[in-house]
C-alpha atoms as a PDB file:
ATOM      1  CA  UNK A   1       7.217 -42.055  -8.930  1.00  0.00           C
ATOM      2  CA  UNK A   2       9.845 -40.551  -7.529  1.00  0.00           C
ATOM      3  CA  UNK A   3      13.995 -40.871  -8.885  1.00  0.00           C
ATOM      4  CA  UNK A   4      15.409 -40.051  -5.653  1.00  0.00           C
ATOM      5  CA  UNK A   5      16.086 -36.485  -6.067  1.00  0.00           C
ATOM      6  CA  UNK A   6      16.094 -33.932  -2.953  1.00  0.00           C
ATOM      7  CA  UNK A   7      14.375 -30.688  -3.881  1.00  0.00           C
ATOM      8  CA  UNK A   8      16.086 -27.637  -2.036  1.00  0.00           C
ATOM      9  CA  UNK A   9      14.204 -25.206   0.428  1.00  0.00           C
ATOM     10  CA  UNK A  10      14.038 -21.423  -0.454  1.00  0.00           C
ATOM     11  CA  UNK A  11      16.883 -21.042   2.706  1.00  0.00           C
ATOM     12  CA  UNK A  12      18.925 -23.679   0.667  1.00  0.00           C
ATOM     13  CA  UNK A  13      18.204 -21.950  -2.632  1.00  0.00           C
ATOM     14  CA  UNK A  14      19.454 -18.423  -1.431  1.00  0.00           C
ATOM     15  CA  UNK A  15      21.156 -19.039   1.600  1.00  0.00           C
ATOM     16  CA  UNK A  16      22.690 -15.379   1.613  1.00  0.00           C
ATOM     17  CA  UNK A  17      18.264 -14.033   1.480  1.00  0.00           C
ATOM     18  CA  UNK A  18      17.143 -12.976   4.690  1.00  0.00           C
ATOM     19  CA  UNK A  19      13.380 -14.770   5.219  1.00  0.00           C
ATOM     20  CA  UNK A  20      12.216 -11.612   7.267  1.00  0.00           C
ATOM     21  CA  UNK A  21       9.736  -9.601   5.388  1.00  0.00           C
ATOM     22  CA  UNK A  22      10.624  -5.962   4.185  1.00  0.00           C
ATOM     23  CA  UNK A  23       9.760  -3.182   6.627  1.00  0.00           C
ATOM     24  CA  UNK A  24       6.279  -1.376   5.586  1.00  0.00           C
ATOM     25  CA  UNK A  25       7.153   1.832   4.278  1.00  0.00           C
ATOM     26  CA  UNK A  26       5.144   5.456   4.570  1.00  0.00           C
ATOM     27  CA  UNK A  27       4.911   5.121   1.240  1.00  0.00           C
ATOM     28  CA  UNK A  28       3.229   1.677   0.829  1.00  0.00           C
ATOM     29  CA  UNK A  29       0.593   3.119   3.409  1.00  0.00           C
ATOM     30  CA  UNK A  30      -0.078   5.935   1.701  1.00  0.00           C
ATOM     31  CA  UNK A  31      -0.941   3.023  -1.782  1.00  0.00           C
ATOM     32  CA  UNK A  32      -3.079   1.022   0.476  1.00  0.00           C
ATOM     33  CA  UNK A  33      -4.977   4.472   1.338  1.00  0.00           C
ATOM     34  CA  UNK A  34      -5.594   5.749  -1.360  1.00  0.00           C
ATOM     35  CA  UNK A  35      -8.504   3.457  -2.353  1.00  0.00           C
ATOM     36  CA  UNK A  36     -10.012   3.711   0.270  1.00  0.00           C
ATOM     37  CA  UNK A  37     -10.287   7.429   0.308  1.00  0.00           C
ATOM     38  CA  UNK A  38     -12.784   7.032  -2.338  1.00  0.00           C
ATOM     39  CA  UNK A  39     -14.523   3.982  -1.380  1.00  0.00           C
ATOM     40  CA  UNK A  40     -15.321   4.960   1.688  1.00  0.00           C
ATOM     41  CA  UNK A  41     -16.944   8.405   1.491  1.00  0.00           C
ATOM     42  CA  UNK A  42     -19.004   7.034  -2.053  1.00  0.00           C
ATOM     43  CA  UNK A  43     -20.119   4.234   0.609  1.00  0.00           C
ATOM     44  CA  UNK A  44     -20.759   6.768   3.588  1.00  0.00           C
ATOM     45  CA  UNK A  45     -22.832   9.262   0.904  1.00  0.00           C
ATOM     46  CA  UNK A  46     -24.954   6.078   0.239  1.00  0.00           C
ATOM     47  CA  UNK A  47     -25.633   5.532   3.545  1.00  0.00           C
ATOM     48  CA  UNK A  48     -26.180   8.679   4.652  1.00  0.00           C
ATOM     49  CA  UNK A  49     -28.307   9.840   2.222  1.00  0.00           C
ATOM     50  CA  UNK A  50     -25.932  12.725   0.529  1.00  0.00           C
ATOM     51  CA  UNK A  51     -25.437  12.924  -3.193  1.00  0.00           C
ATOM     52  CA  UNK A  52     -22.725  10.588  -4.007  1.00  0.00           C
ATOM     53  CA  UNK A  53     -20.465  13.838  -6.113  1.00  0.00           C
ATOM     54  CA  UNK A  54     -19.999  15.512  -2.301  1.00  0.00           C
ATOM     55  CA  UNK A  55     -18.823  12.145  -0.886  1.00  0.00           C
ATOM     56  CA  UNK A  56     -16.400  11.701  -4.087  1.00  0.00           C
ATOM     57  CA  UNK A  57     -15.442  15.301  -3.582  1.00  0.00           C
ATOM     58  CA  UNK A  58     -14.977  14.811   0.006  1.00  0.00           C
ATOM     59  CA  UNK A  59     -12.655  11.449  -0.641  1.00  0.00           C
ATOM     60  CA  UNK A  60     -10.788  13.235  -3.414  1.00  0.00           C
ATOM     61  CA  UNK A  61      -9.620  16.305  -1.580  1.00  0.00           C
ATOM     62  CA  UNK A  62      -8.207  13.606   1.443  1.00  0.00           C
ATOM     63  CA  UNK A  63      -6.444  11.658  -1.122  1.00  0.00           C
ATOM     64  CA  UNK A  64      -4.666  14.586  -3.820  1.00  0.00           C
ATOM     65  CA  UNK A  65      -3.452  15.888   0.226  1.00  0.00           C
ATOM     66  CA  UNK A  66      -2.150  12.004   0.687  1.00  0.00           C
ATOM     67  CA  UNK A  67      -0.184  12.114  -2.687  1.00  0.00           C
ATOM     68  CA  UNK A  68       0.856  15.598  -1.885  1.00  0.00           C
ATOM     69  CA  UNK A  69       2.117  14.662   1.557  1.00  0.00           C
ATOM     70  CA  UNK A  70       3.666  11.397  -0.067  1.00  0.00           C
ATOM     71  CA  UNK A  71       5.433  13.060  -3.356  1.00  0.00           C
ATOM     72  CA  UNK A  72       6.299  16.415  -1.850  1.00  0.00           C
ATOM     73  CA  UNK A  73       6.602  17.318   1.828  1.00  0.00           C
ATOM     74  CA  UNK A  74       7.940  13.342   2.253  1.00  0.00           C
ATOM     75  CA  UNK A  75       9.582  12.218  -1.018  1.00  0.00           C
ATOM     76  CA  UNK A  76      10.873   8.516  -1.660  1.00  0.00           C
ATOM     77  CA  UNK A  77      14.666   8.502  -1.163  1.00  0.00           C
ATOM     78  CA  UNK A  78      17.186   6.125  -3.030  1.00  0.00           C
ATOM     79  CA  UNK A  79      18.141   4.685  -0.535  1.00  0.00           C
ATOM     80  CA  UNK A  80      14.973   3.229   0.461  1.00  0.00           C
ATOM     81  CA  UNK A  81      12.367   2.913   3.643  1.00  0.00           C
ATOM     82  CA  UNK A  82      14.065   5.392   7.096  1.00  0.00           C
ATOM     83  CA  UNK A  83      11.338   4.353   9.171  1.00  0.00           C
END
């Protein structure tokens, strides 16, 4: 039962809000990574037979030089994504 009233669009709603999505930054790469920096060498020891504490090892070294990278030789800046 509808009273006649017009709901507003999100461009009606915030007309001053761009609708493009925000740039992907090093930084959110280097978040998506890290997961998988561990996932895949547990799943690659499984496969290929080697204990699963050298694949974990493996991943782990890769990802602490991610966060390094990330934190230290590239830090976040205030004023947000340069690329």
């Amino acid at each position: 039962m509808s009273i006649g009233r017009r709901t507003r669009g999100s461009s009606e709603q915030y007309p001053n809000e761009s609708t493009r999505p925000a740039p992907v930054s090093r930084h959110d790469v280097v978040l998506a990574l890290l997961p998988l920096a561990i996932l895949l060498p547990a799943v690659a020891s499984g496969l290929l037979g080697l204990p699963l504490h050298t694949g974990l090892a493996g991943g782990s070294i890769f990802g602490v030089l991610m966060l390094a990278d990330a934190l230290f030789l590239n830090p976040p800046t205030a004023g947000g994504p340069t690329n």
